[in-house]
N, C-alpha and C. Protein backbone atom coordinates (compact mmCIF):
# COMPACT_ATOMS: atom_id res chain seq x y z
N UNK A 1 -40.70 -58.17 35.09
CA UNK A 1 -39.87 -58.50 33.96
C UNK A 1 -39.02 -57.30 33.54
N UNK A 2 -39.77 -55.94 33.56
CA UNK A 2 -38.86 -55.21 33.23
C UNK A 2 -37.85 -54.67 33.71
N UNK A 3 -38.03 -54.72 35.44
CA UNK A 3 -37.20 -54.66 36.62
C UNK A 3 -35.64 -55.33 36.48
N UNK A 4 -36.02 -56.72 35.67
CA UNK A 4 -34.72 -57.61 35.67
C UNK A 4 -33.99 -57.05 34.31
N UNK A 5 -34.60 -56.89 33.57
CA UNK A 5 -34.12 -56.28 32.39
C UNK A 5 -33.24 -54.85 32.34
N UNK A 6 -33.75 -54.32 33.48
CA UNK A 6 -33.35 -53.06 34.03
C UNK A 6 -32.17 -53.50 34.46
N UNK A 7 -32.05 -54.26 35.61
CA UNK A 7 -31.07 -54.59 36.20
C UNK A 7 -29.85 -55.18 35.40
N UNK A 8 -30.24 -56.01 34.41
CA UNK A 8 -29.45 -56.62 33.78
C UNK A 8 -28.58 -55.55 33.00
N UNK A 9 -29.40 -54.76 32.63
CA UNK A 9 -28.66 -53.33 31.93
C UNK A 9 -27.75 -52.50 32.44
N UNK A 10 -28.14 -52.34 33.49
CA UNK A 10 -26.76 -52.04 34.94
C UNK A 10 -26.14 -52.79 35.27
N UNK A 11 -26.16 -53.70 35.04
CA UNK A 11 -24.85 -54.82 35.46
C UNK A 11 -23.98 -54.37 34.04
N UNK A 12 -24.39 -54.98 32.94
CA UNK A 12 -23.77 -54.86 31.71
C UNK A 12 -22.95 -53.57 31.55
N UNK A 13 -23.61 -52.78 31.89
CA UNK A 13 -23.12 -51.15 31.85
C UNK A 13 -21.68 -50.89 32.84
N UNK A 14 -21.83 -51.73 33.88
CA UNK A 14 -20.77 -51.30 35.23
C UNK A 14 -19.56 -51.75 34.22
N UNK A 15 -20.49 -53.66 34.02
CA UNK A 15 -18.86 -54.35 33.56
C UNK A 15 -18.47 -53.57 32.24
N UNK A 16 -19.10 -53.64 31.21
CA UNK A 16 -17.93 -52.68 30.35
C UNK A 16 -17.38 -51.45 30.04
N UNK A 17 -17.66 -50.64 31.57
CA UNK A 17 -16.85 -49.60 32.21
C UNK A 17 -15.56 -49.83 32.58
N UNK A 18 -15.59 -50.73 33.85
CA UNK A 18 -14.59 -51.15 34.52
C UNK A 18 -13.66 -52.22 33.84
N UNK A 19 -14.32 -53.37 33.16
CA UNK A 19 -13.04 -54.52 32.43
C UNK A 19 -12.29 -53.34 31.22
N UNK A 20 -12.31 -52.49 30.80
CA UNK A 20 -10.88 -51.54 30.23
C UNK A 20 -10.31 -51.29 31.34
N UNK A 21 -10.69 -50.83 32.74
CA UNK A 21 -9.61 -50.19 33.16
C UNK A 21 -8.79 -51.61 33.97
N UNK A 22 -9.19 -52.44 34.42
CA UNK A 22 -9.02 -54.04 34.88
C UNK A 22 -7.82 -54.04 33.39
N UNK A 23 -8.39 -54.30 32.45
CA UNK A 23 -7.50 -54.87 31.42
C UNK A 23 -6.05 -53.96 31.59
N UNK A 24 -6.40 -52.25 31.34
CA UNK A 24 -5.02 -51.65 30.99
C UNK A 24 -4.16 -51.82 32.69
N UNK A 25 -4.51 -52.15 33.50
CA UNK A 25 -3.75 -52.06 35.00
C UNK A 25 -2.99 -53.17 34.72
N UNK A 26 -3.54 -54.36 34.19
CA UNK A 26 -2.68 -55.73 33.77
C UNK A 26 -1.77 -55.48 33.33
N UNK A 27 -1.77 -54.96 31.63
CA UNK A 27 -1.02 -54.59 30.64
C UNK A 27 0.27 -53.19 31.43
N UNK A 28 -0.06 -52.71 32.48
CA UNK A 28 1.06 -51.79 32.98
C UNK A 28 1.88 -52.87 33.78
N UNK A 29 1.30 -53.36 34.21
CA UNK A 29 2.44 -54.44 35.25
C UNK A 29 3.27 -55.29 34.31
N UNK A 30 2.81 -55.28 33.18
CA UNK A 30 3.50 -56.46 32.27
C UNK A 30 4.13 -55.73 31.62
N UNK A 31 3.87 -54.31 31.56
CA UNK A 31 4.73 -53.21 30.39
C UNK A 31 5.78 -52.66 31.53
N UNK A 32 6.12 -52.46 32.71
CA UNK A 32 6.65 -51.84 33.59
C UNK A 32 7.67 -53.31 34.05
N UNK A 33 7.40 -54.88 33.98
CA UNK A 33 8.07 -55.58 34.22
C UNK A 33 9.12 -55.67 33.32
N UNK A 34 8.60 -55.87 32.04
CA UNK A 34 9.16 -55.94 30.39
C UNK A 34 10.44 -54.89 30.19
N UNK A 35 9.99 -53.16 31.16
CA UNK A 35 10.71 -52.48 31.19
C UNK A 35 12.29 -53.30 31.98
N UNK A 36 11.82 -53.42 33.43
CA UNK A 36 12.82 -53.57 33.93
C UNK A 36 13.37 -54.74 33.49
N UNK A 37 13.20 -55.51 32.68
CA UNK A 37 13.79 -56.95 32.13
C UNK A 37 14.72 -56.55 31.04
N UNK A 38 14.07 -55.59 30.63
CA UNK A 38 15.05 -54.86 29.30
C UNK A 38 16.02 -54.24 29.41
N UNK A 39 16.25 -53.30 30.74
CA UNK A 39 17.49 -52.67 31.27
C UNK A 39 18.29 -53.40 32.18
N UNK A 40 17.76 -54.00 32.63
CA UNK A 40 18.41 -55.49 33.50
C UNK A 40 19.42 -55.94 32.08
N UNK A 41 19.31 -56.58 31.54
CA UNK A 41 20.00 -57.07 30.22
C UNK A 41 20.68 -56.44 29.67
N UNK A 42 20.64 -55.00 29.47
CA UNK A 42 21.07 -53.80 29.12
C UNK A 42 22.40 -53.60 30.44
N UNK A 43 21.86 -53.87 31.76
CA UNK A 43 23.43 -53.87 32.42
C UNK A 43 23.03 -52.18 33.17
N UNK A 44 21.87 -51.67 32.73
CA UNK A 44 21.60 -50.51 33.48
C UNK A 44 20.96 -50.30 35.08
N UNK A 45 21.94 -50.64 35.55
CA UNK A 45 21.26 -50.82 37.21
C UNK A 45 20.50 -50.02 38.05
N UNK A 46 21.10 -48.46 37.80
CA UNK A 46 19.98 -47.17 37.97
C UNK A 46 18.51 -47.46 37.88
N UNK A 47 18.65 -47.53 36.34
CA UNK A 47 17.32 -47.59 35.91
C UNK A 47 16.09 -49.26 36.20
N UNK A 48 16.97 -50.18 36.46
CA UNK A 48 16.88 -51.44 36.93
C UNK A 48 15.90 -51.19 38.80
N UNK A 49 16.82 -50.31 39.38
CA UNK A 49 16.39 -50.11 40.79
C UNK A 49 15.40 -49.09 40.75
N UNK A 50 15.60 -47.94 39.66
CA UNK A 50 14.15 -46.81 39.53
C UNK A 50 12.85 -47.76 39.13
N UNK A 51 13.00 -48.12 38.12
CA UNK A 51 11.36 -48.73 37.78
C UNK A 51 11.28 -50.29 38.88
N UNK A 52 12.24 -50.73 39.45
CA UNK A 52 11.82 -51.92 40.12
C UNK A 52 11.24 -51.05 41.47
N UNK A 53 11.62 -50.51 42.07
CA UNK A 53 10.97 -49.21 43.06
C UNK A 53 9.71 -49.33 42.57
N UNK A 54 9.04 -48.36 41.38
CA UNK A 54 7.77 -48.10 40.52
C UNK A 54 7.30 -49.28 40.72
N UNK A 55 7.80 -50.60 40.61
CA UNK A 55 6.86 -51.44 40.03
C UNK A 55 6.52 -52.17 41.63
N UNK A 56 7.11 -51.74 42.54
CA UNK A 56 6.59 -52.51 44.19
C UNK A 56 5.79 -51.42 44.32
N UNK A 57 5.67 -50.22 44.37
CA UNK A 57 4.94 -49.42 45.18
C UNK A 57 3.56 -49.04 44.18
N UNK A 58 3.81 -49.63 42.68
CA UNK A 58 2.70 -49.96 42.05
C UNK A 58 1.58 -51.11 42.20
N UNK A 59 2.50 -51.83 42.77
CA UNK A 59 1.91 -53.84 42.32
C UNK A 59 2.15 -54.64 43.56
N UNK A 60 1.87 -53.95 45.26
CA UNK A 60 2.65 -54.51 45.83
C UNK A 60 2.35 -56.58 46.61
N UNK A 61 1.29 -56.40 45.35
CA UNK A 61 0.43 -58.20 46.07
C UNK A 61 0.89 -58.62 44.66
N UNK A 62 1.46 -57.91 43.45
CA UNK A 62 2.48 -58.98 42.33
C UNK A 62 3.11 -60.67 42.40
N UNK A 63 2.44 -61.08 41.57
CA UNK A 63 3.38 -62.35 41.59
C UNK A 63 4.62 -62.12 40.89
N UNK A 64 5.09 -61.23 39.84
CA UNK A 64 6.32 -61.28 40.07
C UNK A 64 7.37 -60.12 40.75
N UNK A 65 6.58 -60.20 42.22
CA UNK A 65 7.44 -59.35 42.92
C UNK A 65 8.92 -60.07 43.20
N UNK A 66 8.89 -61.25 43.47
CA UNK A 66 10.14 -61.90 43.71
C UNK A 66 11.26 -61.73 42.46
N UNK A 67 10.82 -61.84 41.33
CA UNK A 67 11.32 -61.55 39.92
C UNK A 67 12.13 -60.37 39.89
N UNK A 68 11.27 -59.17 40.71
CA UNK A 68 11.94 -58.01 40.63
C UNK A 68 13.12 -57.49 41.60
N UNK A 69 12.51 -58.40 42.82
CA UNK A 69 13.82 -58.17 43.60
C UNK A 69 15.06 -58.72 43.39
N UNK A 70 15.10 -60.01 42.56
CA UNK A 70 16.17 -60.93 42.08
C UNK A 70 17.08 -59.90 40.84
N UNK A 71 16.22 -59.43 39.86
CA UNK A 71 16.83 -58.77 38.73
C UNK A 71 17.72 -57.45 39.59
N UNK A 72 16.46 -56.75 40.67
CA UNK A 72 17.13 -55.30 41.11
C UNK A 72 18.64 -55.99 42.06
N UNK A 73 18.29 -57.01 42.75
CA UNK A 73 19.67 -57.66 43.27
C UNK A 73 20.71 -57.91 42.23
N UNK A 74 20.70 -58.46 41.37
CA UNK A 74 21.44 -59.00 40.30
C UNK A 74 22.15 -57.57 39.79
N UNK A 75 21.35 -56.64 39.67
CA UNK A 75 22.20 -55.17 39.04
C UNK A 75 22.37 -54.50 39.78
N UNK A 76 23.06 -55.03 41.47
CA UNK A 76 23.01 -54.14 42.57
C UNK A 76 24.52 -53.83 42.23
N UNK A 77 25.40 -52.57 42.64
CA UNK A 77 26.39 -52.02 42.38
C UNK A 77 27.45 -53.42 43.28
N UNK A 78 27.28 -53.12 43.94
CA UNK A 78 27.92 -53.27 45.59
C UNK A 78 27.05 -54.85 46.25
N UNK A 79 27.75 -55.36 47.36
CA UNK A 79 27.30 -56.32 47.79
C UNK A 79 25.96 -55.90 48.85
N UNK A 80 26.57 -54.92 49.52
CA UNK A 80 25.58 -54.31 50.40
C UNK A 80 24.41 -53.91 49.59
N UNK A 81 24.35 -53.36 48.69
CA UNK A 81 23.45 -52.38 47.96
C UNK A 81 22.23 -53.78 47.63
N UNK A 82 23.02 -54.71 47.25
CA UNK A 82 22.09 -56.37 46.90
C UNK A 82 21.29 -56.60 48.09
N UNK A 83 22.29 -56.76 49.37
CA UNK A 83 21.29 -57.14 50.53
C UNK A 83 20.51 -56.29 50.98
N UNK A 84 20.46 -54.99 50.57
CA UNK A 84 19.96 -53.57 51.65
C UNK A 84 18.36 -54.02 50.30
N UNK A 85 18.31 -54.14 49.25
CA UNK A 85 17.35 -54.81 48.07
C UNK A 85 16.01 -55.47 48.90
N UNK A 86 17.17 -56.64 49.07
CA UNK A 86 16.36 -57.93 49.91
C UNK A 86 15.67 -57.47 50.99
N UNK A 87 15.67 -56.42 51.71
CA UNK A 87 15.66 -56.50 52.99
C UNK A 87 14.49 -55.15 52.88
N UNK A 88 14.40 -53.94 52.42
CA UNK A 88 13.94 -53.05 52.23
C UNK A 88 12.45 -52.82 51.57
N UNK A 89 12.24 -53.80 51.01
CA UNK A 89 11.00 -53.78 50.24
C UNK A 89 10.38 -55.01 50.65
């Protein structure tokens, strides 16, 4: 009995170690998307292609990776610069 009790105490212990750092990794992908959604709108394409960069080589199994390549396309200078986007990441 006390074995399981033991155990149970180490389980408990791992998970509310690890679900903060689980939680804040979420909250960066959603704070780093939010970013680039905000300068996207803003018309800032630099900064549109810097954090969309950050946010593939951060997040690269993201569901909204497609999101990011569309916005970093959308504020591409040049036509080429759009397809070289698509094609590169």
């Amino acid at each position: 009995m006390q074995r399981g009790l033991r155990n149970i105490a180490i389980v408990v212990s791992i998970v509310q170690f690890y679900l903060p750092l689980i939680a804040d990794t979420h909250r960066s992908e959603e704070a780093l998307f939010a970013q680039i959604q905000l300068h996207a709108e803003a018309g800032e394409s630099s900064r549109v292609h810097a954090f969309g960069n950050e946010f593939h080589k951060k997040y690269p199994l993201s569901k909204r990776r497609g999101d990011v390549y569309l916005l970093m396309a959308k504020n591409a200078i040049t036509v080429d610069s759009a397809l070289t986007v698509s094609y590169t990441h």
